[in-house]
N, C-alpha and C. Protein backbone atom coordinates (compact mmCIF):
# COMPACT_ATOMS: atom_id res chain seq x y z
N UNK A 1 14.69 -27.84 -25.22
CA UNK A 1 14.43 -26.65 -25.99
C UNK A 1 14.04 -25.53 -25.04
N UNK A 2 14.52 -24.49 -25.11
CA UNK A 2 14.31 -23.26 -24.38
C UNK A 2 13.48 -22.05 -24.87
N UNK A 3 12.70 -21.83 -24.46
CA UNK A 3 11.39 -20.95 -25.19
C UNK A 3 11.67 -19.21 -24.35
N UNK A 4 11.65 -18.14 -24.86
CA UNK A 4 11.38 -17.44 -24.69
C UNK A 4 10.03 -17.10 -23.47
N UNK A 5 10.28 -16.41 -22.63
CA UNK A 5 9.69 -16.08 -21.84
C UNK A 5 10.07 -15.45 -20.48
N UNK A 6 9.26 -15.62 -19.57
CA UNK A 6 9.45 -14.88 -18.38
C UNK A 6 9.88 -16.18 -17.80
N UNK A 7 11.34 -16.38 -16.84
CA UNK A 7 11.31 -17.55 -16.05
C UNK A 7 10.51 -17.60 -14.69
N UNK A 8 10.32 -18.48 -14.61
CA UNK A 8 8.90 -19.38 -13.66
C UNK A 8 9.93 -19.31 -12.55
N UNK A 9 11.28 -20.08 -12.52
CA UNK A 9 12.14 -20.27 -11.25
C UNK A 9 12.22 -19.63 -10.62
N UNK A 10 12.28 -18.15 -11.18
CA UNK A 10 12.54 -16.63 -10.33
C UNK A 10 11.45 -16.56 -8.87
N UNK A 11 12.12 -16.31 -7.82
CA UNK A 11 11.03 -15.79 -6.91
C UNK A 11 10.35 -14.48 -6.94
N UNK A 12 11.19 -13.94 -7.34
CA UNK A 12 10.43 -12.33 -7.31
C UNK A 12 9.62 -12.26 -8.45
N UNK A 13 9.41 -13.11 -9.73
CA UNK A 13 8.37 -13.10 -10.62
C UNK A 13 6.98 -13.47 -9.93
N UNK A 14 7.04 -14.42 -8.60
CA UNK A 14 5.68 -14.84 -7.85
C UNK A 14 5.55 -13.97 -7.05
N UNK A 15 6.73 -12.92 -6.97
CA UNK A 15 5.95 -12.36 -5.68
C UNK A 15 5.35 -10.81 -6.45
N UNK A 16 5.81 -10.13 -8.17
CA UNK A 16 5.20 -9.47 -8.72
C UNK A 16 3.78 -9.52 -9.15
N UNK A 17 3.79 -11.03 -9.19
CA UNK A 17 2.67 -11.41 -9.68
C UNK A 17 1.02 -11.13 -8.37
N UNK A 18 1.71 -11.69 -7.43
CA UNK A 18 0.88 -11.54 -6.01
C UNK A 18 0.87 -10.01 -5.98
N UNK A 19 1.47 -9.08 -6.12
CA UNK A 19 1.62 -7.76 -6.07
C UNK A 19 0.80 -6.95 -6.88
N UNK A 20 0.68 -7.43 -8.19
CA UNK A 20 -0.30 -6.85 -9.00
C UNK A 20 -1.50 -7.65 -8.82
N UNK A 21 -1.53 -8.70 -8.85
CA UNK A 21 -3.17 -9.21 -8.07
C UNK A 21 -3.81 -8.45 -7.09
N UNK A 22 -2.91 -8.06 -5.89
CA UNK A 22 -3.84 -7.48 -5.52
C UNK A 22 -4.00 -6.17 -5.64
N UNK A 23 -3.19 -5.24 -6.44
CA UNK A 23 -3.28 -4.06 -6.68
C UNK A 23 -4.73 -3.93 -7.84
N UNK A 24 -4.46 -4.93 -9.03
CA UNK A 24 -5.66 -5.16 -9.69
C UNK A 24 -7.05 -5.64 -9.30
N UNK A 25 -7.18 -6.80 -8.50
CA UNK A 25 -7.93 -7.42 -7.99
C UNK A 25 -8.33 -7.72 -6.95
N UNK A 26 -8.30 -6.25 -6.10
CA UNK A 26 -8.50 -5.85 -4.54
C UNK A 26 -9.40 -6.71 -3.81
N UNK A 27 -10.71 -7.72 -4.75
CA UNK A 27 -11.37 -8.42 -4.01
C UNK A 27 -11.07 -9.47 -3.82
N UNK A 28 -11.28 -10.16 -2.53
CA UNK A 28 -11.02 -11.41 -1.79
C UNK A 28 -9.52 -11.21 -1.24
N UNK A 29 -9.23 -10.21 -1.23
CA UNK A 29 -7.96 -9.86 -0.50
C UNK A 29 -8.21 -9.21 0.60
N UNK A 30 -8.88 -7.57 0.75
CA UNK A 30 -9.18 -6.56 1.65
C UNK A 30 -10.74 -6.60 1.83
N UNK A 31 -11.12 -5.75 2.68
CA UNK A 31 -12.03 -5.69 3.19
C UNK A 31 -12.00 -4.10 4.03
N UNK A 32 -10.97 -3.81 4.67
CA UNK A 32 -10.92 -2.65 5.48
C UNK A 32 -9.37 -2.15 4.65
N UNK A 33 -9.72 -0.45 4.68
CA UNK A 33 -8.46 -0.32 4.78
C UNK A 33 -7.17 -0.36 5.46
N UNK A 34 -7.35 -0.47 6.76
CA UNK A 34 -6.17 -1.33 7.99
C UNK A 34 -5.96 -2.50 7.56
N UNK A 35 -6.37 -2.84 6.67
CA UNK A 35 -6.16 -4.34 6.32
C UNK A 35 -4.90 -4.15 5.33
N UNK A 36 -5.08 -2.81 4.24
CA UNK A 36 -4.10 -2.76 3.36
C UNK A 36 -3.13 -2.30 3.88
N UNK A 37 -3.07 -1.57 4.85
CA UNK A 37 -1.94 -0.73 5.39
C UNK A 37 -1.20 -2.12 6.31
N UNK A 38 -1.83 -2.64 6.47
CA UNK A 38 -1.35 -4.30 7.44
C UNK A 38 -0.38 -5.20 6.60
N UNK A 39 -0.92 -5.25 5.45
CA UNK A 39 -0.76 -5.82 4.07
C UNK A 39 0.95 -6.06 3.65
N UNK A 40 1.35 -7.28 3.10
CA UNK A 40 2.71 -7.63 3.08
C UNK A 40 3.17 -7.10 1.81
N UNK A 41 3.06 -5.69 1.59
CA UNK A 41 3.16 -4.82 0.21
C UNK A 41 4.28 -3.49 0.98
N UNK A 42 4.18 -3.44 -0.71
CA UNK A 42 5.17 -2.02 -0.41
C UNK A 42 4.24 -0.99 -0.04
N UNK A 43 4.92 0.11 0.30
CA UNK A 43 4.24 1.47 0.54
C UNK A 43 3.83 1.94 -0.69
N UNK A 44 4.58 1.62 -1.57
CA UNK A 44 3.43 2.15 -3.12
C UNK A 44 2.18 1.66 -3.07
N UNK A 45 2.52 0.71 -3.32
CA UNK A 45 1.49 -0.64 -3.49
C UNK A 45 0.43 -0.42 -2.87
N UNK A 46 0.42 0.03 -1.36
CA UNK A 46 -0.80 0.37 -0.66
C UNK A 46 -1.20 1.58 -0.82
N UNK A 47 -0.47 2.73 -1.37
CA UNK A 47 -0.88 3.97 -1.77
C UNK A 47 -1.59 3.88 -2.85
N UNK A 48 -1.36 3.14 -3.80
CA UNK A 48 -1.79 2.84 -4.70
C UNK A 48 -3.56 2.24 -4.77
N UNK A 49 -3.75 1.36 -3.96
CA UNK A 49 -4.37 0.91 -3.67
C UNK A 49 -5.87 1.54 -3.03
N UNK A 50 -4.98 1.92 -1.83
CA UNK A 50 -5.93 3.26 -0.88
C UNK A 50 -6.62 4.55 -1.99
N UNK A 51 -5.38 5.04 -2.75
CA UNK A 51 -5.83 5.88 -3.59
C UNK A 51 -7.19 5.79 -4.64
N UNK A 52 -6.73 4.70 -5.15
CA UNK A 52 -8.05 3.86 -6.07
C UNK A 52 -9.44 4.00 -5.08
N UNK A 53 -9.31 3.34 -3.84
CA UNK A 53 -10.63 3.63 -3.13
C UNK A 53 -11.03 4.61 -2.69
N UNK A 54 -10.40 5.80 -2.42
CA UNK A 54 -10.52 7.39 -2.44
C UNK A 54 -11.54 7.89 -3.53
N UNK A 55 -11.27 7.50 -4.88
CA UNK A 55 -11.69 7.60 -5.71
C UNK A 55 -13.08 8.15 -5.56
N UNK A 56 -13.83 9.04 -6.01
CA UNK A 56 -15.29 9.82 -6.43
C UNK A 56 -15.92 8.35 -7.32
N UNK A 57 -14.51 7.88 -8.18
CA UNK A 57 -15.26 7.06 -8.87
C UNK A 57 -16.02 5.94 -7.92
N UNK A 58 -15.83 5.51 -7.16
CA UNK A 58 -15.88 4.40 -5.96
C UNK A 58 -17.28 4.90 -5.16
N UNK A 59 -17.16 6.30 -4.98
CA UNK A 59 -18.54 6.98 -4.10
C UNK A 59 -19.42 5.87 -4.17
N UNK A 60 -20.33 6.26 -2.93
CA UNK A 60 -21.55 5.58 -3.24
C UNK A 60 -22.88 6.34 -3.38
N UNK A 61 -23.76 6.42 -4.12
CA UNK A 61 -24.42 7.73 -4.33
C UNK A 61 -25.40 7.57 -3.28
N UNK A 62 -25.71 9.16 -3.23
CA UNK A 62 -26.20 9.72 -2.16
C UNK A 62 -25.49 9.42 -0.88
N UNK A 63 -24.00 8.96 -0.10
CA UNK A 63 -23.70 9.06 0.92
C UNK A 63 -22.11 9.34 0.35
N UNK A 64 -21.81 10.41 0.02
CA UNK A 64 -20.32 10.43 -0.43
C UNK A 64 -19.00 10.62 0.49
N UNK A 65 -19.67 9.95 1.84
CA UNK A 65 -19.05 9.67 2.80
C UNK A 65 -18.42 8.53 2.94
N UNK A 66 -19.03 7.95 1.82
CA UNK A 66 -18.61 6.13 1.49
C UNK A 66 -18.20 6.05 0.03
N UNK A 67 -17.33 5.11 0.15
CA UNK A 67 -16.77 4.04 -1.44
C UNK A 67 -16.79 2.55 -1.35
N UNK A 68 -17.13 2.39 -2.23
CA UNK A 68 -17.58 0.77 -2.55
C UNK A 68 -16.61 0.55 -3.68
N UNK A 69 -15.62 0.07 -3.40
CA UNK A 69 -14.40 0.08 -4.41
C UNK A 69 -15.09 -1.93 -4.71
N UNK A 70 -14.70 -2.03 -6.07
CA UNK A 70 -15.25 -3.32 -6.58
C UNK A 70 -14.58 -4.67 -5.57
N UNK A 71 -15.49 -5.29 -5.90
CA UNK A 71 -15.02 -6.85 -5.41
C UNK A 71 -14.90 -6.48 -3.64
N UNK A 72 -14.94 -5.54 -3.36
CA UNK A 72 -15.20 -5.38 -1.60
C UNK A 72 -16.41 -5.23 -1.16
N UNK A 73 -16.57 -6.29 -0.03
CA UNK A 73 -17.93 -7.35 0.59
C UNK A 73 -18.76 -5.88 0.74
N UNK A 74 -18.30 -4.65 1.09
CA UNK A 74 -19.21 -3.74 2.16
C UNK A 74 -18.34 -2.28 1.59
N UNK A 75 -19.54 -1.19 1.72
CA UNK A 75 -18.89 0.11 1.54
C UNK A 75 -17.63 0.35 2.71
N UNK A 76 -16.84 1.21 2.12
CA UNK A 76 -16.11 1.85 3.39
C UNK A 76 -15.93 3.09 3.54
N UNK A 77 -15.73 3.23 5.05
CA UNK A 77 -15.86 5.14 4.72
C UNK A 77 -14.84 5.95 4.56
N UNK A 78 -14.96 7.00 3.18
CA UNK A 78 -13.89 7.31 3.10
C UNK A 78 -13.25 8.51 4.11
N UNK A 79 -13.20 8.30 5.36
CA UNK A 79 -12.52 8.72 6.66
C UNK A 79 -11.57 7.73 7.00
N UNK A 80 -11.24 6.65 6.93
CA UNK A 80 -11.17 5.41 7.09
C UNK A 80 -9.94 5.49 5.92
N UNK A 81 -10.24 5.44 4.72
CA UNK A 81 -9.28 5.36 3.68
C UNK A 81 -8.23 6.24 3.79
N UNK A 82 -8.66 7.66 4.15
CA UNK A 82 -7.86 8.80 4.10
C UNK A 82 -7.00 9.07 5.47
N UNK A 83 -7.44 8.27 6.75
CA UNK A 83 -6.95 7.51 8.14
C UNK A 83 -5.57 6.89 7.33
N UNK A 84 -5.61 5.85 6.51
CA UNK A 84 -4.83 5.09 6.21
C UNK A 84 -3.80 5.47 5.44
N UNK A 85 -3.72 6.33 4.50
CA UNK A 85 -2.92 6.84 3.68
C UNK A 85 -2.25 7.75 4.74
N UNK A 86 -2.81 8.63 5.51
CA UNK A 86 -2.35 9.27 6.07
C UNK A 86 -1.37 8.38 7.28
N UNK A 87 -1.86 7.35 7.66
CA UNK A 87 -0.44 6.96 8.41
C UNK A 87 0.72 5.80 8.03
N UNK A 88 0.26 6.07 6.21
CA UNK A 88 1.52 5.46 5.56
C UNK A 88 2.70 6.48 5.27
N UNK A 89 1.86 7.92 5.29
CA UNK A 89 3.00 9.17 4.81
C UNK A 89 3.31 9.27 6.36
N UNK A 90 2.74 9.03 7.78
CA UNK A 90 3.44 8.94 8.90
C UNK A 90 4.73 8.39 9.02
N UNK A 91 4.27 6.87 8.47
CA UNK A 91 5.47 6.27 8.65
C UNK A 91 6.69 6.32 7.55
N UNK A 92 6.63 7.07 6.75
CA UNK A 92 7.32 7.81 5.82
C UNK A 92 8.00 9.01 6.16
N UNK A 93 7.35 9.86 7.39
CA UNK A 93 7.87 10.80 7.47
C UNK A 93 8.89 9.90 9.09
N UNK A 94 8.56 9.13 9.35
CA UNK A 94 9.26 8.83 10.59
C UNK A 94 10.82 7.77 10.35
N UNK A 95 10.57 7.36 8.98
CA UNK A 95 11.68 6.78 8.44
C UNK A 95 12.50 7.74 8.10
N UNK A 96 11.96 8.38 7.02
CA UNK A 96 13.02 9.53 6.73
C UNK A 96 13.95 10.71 7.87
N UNK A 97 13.15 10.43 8.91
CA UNK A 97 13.56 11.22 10.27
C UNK A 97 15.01 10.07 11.13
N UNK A 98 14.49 9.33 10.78
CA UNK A 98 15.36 8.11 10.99
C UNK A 98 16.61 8.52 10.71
N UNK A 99 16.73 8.25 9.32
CA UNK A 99 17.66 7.89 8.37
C UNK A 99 18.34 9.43 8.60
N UNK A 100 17.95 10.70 8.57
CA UNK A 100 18.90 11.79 8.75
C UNK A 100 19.88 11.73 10.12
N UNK A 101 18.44 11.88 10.90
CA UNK A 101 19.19 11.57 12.14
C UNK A 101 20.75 10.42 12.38
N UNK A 102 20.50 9.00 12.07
CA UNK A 102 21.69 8.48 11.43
C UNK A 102 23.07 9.21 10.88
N UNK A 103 22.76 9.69 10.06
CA UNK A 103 23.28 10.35 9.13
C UNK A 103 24.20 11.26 9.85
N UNK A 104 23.43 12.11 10.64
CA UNK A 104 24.19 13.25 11.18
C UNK A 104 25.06 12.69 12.44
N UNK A 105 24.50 11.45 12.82
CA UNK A 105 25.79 10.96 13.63
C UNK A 105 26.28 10.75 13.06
N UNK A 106 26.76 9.74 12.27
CA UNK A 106 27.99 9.36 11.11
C UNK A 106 28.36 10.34 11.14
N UNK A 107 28.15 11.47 10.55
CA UNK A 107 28.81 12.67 10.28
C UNK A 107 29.53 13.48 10.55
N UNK A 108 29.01 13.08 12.74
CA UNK A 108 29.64 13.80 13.60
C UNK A 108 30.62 13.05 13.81
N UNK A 109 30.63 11.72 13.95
CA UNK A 109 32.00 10.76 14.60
C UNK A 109 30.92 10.15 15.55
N UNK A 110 29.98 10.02 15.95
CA UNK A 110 29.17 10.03 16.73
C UNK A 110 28.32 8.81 16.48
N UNK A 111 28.67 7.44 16.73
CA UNK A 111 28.34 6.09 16.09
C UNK A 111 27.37 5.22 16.86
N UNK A 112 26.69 5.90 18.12
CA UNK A 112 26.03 5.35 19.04
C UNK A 112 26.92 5.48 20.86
N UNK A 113 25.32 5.06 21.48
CA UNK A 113 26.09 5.20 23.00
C UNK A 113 24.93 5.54 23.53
């Protein structure tokens, strides 16, 4: 008998699942944000992530130099968070530099050398 549902066999259902765990349930995963940017996630995923600990909501009062995003052992500072995001849009801007560059060889006839 075959039941309705999500199939189990699928790999990419375990690996959504690991994906939103830790997007939801940042603790016992991270600790630093180099850790997320390290992290076997997409670039959303860690934007996502980083962003959440950015958060005012996260502050820690009286030092709003820090966030204590839940389920993480120790405050972190948000210099540190905003370090990290910032060299995920690095490597965003260095892909996309990539990929034109490419491009404009193809374009030229110009295929390597």
């Amino acid at each position: 008998m075959k039941t309705k549902g999500s199939d189990h066999t699928n790999p990419h259902n375990a690996v959504d699942a690991i994906s939103a765990s830790h997007i939801l349930h940042t603790h016992g995963h991270f600790d630093h944000p180099e850790e997320v940017v390290s992290a076997r996630l997409s670039t959303d995923e860690k934007r996502e992530i980083l962003a959440s600990w950015a958060s005012d909501l996260h502050a820690v009062e009286s030092l709003p130099e820090l966030r204590h995003p839940p389920g993480v052992h120790h405050p972190v500072r948000y210099r540190d968070v905003l370090d990290a995001l910032k060299k995920l849009d690095e490597w965003r801007d260095e892909r996309s530099q990539t990929q034109t560059s490419r491009r404009v060889r193809l374009c030229s006839g110009y295929a390597g050398g």
